[in-house]
ModelCIF file with pLDDT and N, C-alpha, C, O atoms, coordinates in Angstrom:
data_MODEL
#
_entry.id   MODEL 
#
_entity.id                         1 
_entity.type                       polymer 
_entity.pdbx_number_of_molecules   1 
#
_entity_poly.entity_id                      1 
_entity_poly.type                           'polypeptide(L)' 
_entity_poly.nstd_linkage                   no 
_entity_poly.nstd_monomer                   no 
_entity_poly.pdbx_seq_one_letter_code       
;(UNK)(UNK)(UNK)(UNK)(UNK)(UNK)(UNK)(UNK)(UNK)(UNK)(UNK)(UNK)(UNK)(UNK)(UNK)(UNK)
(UNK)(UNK)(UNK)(UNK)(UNK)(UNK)(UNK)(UNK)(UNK)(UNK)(UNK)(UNK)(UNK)(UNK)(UNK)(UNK)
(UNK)(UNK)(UNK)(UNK)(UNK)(UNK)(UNK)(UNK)(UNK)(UNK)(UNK)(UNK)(UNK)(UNK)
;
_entity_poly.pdbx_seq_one_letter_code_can   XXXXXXXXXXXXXXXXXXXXXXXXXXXXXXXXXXXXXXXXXXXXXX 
_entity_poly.pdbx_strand_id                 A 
#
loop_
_entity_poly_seq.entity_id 
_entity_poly_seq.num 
_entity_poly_seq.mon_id 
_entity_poly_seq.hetero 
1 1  UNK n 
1 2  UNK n 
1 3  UNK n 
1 4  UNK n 
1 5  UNK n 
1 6  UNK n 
1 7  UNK n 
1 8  UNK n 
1 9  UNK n 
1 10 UNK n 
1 11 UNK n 
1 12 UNK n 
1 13 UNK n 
1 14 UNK n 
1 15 UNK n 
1 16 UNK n 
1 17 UNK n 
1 18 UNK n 
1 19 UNK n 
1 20 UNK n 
1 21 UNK n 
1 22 UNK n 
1 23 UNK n 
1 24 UNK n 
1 25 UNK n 
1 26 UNK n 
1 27 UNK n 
1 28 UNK n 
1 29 UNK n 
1 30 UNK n 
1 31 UNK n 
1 32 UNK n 
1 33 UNK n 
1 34 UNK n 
1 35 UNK n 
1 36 UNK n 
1 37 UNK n 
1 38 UNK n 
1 39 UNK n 
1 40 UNK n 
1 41 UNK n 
1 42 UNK n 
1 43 UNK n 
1 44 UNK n 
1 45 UNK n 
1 46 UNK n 
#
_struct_asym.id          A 
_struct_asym.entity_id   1 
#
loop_
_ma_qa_metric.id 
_ma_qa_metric.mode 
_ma_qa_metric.name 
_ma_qa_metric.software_group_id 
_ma_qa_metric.type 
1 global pLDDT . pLDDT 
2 local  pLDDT . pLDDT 
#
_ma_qa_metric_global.metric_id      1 
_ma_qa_metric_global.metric_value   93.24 
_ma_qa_metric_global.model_id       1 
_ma_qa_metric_global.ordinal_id     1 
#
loop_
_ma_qa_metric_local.label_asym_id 
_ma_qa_metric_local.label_comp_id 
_ma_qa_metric_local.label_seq_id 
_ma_qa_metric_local.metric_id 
_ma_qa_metric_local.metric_value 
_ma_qa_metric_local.model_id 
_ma_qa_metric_local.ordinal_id 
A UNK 1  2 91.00 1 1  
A UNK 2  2 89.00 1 2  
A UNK 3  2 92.00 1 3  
A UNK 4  2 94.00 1 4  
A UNK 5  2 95.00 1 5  
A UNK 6  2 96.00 1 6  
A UNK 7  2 96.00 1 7  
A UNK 8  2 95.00 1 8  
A UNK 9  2 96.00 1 9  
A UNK 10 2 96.00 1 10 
A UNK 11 2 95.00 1 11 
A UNK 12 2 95.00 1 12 
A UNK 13 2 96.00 1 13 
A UNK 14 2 95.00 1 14 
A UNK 15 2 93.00 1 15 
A UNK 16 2 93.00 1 16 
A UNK 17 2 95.00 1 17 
A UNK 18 2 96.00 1 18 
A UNK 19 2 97.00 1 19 
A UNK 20 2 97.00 1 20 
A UNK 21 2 97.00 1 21 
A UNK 22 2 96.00 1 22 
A UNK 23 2 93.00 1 23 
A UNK 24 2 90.00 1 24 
A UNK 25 2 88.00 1 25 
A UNK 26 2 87.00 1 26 
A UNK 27 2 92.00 1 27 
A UNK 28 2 93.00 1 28 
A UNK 29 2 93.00 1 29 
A UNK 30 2 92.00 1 30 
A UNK 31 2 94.00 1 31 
A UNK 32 2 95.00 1 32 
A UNK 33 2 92.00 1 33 
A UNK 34 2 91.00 1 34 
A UNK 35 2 93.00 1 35 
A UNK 36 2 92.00 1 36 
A UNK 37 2 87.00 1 37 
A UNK 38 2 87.00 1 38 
A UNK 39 2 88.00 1 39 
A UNK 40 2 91.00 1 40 
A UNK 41 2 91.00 1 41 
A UNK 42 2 95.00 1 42 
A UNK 43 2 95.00 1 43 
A UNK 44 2 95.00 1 44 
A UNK 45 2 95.00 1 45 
A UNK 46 2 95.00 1 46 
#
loop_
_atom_site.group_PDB 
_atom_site.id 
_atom_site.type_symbol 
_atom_site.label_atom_id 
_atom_site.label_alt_id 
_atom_site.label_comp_id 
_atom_site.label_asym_id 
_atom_site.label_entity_id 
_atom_site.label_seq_id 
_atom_site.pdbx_PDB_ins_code 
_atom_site.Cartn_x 
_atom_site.Cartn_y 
_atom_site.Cartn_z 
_atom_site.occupancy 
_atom_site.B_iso_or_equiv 
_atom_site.pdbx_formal_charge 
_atom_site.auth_seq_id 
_atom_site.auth_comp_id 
_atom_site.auth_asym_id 
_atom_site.auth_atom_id 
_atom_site.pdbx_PDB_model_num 
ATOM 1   N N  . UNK A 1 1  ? -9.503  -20.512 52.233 1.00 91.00 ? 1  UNK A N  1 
ATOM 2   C CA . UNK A 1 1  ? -8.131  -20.807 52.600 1.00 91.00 ? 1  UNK A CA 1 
ATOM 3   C C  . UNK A 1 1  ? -7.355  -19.510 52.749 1.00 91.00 ? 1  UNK A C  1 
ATOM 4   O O  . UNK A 1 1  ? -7.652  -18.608 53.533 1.00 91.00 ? 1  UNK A O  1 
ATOM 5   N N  . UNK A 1 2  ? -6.298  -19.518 51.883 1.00 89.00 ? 2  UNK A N  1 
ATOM 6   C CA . UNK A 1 2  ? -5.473  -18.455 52.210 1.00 89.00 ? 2  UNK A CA 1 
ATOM 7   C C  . UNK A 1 2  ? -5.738  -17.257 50.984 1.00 89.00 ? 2  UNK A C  1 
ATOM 8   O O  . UNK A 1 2  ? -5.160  -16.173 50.908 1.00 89.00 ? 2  UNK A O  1 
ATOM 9   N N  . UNK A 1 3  ? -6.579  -17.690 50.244 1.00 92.00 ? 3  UNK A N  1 
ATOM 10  C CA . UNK A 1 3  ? -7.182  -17.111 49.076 1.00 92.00 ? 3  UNK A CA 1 
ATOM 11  C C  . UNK A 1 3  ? -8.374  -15.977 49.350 1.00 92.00 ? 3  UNK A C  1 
ATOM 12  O O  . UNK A 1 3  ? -9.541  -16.360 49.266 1.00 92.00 ? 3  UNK A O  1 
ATOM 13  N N  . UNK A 1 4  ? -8.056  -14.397 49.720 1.00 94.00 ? 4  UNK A N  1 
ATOM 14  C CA . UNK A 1 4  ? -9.086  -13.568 49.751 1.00 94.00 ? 4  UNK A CA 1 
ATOM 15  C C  . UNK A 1 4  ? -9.817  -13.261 48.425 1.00 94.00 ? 4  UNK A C  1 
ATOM 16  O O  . UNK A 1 4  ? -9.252  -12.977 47.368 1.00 94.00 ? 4  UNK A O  1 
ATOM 17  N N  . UNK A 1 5  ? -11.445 -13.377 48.666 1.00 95.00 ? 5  UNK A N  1 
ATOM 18  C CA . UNK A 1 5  ? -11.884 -12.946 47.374 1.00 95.00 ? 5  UNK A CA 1 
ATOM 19  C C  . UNK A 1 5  ? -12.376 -11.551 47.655 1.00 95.00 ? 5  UNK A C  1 
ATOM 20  O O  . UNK A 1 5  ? -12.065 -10.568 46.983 1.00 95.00 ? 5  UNK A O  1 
ATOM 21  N N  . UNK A 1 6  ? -13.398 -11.548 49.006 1.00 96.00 ? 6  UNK A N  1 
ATOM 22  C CA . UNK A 1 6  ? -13.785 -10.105 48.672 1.00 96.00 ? 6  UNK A CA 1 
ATOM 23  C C  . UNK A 1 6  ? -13.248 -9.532  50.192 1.00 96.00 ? 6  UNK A C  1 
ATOM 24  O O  . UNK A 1 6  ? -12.774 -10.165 51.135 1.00 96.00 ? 6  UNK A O  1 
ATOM 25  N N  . UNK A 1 7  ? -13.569 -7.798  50.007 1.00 96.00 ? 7  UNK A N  1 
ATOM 26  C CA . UNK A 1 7  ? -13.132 -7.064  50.961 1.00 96.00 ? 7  UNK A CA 1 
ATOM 27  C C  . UNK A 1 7  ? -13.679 -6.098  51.020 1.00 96.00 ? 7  UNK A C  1 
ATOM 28  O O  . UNK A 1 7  ? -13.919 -5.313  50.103 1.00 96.00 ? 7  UNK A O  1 
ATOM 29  N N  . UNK A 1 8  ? -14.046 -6.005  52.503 1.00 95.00 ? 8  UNK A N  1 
ATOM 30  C CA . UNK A 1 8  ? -15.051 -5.180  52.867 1.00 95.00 ? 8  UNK A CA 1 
ATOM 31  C C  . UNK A 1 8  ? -16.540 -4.276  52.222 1.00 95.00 ? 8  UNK A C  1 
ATOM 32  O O  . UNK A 1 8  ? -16.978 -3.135  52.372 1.00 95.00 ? 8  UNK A O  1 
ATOM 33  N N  . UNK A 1 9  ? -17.017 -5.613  51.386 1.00 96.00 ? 9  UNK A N  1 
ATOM 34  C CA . UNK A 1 9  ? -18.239 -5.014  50.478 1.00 96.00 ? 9  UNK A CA 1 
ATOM 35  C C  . UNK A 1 9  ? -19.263 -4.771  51.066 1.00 96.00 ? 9  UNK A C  1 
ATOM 36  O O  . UNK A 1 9  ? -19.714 -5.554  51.902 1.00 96.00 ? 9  UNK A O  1 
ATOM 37  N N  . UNK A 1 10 ? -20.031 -3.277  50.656 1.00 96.00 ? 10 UNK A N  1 
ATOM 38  C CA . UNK A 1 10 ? -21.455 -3.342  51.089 1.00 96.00 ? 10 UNK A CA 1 
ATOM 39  C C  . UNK A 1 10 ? -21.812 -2.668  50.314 1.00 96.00 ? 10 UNK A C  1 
ATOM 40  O O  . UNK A 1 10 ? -21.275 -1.722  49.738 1.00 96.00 ? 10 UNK A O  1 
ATOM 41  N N  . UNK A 1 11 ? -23.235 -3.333  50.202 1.00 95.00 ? 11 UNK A N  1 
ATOM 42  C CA . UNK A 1 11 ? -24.200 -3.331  48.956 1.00 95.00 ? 11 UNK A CA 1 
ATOM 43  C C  . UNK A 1 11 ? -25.495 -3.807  49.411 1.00 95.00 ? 11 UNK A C  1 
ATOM 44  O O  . UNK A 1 11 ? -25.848 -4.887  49.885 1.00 95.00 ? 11 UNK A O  1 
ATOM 45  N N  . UNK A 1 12 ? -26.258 -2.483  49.088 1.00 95.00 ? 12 UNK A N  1 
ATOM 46  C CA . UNK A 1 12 ? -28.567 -2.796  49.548 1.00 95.00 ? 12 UNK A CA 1 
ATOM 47  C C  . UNK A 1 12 ? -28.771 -2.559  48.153 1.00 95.00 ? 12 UNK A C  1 
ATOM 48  O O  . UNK A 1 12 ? -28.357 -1.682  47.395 1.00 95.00 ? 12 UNK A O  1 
ATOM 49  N N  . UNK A 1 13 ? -29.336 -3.320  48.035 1.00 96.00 ? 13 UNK A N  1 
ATOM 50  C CA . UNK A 1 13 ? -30.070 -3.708  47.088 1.00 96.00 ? 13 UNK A CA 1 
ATOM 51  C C  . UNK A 1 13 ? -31.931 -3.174  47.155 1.00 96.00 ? 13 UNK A C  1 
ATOM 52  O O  . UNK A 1 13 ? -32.498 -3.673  48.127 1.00 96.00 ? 13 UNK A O  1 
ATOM 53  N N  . UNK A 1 14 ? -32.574 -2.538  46.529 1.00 95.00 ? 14 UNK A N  1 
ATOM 54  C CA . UNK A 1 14 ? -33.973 -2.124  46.965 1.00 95.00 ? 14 UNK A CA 1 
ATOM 55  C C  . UNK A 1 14 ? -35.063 -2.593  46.125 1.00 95.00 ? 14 UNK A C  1 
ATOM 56  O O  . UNK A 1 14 ? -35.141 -2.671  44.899 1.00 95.00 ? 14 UNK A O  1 
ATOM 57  N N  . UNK A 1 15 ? -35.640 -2.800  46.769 1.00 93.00 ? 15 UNK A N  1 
ATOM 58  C CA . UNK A 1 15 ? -36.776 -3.589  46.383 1.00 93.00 ? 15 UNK A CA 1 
ATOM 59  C C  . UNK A 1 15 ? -37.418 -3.833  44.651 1.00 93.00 ? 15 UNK A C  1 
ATOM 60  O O  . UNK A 1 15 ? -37.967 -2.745  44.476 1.00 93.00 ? 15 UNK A O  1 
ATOM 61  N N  . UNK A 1 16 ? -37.601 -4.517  43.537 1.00 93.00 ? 16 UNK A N  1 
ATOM 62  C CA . UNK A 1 16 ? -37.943 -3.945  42.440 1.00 93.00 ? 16 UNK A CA 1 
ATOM 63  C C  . UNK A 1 16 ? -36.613 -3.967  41.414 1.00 93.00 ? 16 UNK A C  1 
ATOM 64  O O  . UNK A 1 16 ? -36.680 -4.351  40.246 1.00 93.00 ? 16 UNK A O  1 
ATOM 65  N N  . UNK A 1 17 ? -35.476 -3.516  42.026 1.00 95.00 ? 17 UNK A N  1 
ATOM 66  C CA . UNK A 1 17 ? -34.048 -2.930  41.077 1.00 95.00 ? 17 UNK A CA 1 
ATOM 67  C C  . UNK A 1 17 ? -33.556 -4.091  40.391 1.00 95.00 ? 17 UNK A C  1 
ATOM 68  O O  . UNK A 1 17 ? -33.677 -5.195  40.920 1.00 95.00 ? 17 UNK A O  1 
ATOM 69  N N  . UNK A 1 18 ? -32.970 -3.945  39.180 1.00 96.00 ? 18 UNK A N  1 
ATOM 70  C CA . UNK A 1 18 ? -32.348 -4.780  38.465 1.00 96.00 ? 18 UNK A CA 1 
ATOM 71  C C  . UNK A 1 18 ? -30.766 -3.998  38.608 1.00 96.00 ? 18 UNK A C  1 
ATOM 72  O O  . UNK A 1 18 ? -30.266 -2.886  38.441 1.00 96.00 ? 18 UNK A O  1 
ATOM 73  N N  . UNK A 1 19 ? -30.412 -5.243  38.987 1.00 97.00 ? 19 UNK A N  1 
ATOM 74  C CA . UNK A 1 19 ? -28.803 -4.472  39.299 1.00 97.00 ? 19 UNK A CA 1 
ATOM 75  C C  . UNK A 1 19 ? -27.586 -5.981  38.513 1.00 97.00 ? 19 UNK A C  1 
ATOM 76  O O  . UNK A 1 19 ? -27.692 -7.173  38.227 1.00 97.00 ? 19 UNK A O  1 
ATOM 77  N N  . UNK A 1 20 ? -26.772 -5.137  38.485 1.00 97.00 ? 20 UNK A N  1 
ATOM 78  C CA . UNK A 1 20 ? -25.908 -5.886  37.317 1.00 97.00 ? 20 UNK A CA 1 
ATOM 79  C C  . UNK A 1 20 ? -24.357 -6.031  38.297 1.00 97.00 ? 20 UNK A C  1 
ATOM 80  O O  . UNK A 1 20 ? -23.939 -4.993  38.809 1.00 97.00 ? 20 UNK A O  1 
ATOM 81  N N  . UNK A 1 21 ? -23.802 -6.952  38.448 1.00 97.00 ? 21 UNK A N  1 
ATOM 82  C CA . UNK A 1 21 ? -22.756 -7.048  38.855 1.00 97.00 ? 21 UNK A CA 1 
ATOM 83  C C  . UNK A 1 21 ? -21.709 -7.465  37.818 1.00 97.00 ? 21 UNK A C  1 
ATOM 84  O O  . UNK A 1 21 ? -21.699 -8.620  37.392 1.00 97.00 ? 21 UNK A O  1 
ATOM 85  N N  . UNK A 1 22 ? -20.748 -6.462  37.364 1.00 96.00 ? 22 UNK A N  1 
ATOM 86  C CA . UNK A 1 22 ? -19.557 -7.093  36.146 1.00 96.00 ? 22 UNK A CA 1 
ATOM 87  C C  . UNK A 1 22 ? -18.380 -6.731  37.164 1.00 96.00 ? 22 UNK A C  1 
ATOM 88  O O  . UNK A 1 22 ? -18.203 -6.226  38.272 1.00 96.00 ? 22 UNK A O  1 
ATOM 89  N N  . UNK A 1 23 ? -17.516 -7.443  35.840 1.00 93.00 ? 23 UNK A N  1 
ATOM 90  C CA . UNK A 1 23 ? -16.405 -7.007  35.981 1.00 93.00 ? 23 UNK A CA 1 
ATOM 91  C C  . UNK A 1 23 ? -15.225 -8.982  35.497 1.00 93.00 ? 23 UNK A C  1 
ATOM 92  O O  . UNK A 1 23 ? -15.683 -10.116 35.362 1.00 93.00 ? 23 UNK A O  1 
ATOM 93  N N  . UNK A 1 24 ? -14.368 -8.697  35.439 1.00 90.00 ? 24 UNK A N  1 
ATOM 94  C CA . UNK A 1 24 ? -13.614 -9.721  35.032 1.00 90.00 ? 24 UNK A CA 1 
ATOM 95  C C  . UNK A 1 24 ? -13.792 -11.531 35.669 1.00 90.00 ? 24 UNK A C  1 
ATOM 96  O O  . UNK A 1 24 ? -14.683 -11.859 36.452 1.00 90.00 ? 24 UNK A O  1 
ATOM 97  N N  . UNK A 1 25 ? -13.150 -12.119 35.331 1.00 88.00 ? 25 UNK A N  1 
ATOM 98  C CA . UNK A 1 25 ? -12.984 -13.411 35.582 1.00 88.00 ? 25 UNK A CA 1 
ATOM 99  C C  . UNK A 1 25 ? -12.576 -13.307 37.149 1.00 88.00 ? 25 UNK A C  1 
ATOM 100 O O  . UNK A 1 25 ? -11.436 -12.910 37.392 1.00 88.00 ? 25 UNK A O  1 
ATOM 101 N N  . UNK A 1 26 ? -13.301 -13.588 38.056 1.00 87.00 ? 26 UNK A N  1 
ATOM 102 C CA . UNK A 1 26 ? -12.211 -13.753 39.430 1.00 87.00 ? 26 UNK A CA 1 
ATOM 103 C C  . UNK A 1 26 ? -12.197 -12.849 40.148 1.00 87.00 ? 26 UNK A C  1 
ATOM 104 O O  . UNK A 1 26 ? -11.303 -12.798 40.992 1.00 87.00 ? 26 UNK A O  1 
ATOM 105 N N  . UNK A 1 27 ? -13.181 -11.815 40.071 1.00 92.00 ? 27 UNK A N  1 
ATOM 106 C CA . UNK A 1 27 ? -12.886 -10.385 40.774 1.00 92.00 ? 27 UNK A CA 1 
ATOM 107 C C  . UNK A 1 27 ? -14.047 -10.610 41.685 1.00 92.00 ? 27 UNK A C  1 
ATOM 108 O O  . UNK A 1 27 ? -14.314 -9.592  42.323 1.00 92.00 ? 27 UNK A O  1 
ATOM 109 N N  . UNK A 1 28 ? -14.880 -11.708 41.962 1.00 93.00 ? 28 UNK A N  1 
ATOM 110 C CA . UNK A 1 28 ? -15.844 -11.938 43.390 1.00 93.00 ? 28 UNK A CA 1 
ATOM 111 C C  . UNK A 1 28 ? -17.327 -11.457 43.148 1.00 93.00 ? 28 UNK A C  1 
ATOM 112 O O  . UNK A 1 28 ? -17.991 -10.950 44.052 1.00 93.00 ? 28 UNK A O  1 
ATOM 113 N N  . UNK A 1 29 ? -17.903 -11.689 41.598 1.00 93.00 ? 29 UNK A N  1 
ATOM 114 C CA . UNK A 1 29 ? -18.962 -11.571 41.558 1.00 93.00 ? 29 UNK A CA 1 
ATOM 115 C C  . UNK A 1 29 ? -20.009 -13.166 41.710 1.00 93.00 ? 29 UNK A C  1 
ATOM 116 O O  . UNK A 1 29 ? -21.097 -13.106 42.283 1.00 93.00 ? 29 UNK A O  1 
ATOM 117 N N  . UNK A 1 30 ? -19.671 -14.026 41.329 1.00 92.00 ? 30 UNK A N  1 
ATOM 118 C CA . UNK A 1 30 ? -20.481 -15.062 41.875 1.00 92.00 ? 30 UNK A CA 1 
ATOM 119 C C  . UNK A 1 30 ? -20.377 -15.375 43.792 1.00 92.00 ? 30 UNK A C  1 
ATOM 120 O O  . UNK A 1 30 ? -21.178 -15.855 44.594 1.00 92.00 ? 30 UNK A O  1 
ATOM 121 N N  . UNK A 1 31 ? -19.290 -14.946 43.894 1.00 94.00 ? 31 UNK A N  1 
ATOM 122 C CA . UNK A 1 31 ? -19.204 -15.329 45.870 1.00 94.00 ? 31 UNK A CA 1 
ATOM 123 C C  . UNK A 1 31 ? -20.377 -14.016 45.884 1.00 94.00 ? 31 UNK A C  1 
ATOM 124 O O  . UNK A 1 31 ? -21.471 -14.328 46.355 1.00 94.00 ? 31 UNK A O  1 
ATOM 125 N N  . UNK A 1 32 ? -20.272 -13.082 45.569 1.00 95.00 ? 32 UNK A N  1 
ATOM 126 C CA . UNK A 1 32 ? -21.216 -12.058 46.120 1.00 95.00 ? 32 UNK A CA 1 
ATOM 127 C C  . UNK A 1 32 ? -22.463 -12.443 46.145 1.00 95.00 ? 32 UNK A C  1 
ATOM 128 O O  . UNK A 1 32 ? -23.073 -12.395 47.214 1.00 95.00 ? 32 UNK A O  1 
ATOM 129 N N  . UNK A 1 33 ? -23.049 -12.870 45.048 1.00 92.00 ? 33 UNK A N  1 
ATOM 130 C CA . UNK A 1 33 ? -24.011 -13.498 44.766 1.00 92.00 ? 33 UNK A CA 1 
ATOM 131 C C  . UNK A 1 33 ? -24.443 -14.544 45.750 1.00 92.00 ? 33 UNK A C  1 
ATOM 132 O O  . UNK A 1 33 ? -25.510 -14.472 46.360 1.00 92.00 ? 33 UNK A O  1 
ATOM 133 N N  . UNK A 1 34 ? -23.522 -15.579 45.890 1.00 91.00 ? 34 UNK A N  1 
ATOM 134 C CA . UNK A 1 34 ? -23.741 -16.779 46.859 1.00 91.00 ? 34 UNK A CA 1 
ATOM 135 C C  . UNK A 1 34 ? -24.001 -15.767 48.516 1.00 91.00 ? 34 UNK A C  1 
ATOM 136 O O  . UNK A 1 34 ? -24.980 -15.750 49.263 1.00 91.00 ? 34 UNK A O  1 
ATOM 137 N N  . UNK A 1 35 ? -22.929 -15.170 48.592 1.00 93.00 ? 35 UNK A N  1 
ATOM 138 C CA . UNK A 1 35 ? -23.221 -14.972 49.861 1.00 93.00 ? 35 UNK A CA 1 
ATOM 139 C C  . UNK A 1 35 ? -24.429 -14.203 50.481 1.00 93.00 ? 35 UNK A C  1 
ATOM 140 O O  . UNK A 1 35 ? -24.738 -14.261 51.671 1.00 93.00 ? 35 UNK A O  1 
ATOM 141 N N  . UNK A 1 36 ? -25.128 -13.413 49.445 1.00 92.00 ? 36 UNK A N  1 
ATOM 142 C CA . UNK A 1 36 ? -26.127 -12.522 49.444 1.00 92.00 ? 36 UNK A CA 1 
ATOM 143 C C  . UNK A 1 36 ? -27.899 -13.769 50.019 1.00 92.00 ? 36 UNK A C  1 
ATOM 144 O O  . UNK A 1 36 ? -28.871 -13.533 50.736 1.00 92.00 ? 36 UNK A O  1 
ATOM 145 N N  . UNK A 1 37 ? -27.318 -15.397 48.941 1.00 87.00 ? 37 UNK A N  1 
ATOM 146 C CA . UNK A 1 37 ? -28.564 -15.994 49.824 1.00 87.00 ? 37 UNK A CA 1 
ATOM 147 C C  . UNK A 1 37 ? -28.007 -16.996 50.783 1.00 87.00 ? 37 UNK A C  1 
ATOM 148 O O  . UNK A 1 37 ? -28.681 -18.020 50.888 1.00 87.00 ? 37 UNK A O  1 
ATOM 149 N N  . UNK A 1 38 ? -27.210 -16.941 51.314 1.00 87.00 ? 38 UNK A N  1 
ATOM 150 C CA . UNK A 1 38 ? -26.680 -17.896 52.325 1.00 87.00 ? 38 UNK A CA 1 
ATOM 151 C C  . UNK A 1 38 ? -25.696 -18.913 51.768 1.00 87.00 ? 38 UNK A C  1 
ATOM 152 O O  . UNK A 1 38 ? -25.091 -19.582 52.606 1.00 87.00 ? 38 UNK A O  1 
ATOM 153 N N  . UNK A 1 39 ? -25.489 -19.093 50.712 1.00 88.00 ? 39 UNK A N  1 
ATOM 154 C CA . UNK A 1 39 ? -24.311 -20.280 50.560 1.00 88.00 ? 39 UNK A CA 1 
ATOM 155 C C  . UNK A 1 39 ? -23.316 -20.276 50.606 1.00 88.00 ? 39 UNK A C  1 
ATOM 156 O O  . UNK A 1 39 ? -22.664 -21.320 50.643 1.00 88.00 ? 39 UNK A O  1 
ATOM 157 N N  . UNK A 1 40 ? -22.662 -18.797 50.627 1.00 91.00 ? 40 UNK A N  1 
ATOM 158 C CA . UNK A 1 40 ? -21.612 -18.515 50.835 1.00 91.00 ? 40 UNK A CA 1 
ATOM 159 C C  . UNK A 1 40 ? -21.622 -17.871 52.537 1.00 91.00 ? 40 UNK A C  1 
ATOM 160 O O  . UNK A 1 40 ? -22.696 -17.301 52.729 1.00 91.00 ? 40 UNK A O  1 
ATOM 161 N N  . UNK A 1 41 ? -20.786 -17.832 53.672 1.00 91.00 ? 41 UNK A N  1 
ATOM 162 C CA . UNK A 1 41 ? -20.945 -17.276 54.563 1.00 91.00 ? 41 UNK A CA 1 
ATOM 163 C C  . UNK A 1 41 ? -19.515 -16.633 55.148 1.00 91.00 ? 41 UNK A C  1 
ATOM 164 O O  . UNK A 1 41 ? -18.421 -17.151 55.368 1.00 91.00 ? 41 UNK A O  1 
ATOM 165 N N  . UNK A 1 42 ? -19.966 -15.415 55.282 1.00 95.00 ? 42 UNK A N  1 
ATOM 166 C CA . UNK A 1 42 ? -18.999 -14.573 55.146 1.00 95.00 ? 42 UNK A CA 1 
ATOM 167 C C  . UNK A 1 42 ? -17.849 -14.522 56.445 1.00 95.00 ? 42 UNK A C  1 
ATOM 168 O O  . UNK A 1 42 ? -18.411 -14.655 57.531 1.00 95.00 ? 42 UNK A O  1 
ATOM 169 N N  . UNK A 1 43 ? -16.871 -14.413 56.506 1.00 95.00 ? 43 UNK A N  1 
ATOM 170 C CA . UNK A 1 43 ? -16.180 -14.468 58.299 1.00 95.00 ? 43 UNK A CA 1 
ATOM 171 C C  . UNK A 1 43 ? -16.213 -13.151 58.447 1.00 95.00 ? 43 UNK A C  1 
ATOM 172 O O  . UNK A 1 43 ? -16.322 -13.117 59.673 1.00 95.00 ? 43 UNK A O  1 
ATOM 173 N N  . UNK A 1 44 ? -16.198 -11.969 58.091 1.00 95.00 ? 44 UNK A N  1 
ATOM 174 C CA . UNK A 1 44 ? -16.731 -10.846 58.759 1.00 95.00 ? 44 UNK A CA 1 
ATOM 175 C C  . UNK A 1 44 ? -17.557 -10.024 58.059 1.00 95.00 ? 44 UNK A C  1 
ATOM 176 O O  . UNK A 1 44 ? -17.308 -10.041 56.854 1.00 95.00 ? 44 UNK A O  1 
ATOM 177 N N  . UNK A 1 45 ? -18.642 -9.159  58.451 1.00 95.00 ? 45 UNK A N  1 
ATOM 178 C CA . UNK A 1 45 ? -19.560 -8.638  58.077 1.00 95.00 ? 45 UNK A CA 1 
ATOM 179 C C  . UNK A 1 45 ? -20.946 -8.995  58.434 1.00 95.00 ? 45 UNK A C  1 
ATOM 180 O O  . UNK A 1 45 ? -21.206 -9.337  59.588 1.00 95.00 ? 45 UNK A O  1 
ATOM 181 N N  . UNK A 1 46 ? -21.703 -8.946  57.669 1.00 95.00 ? 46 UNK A N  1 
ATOM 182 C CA . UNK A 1 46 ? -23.374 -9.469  58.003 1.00 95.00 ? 46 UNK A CA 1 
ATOM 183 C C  . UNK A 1 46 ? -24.154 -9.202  56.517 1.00 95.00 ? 46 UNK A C  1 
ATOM 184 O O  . UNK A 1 46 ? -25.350 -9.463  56.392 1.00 95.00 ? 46 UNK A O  1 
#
């Protein structure tokens, strides 16, 4: 809606890595997540 969560993120991830996403309540770590395997789909980027 009129609700931005994220902005302009990019992030590779490499093969093997354990990578940790923090940070507070609401700051767009589960959308990142979603959008990384398709459930979330992003309106700009790739």
């Amino acid at each position: 809606g009129r609700q931005q969560v994220l902005r302009d993120i990019t992030l590779q991830i490499p093969r093997g890595q354990t990578l940790a996403l923090i940070g507070e309540s609401g700051c767009g770590k589960t959308v990142t997540m979603k959008a990384l395997i398709g459930l979330v789909r992003p309106q700009q980027g790739l």
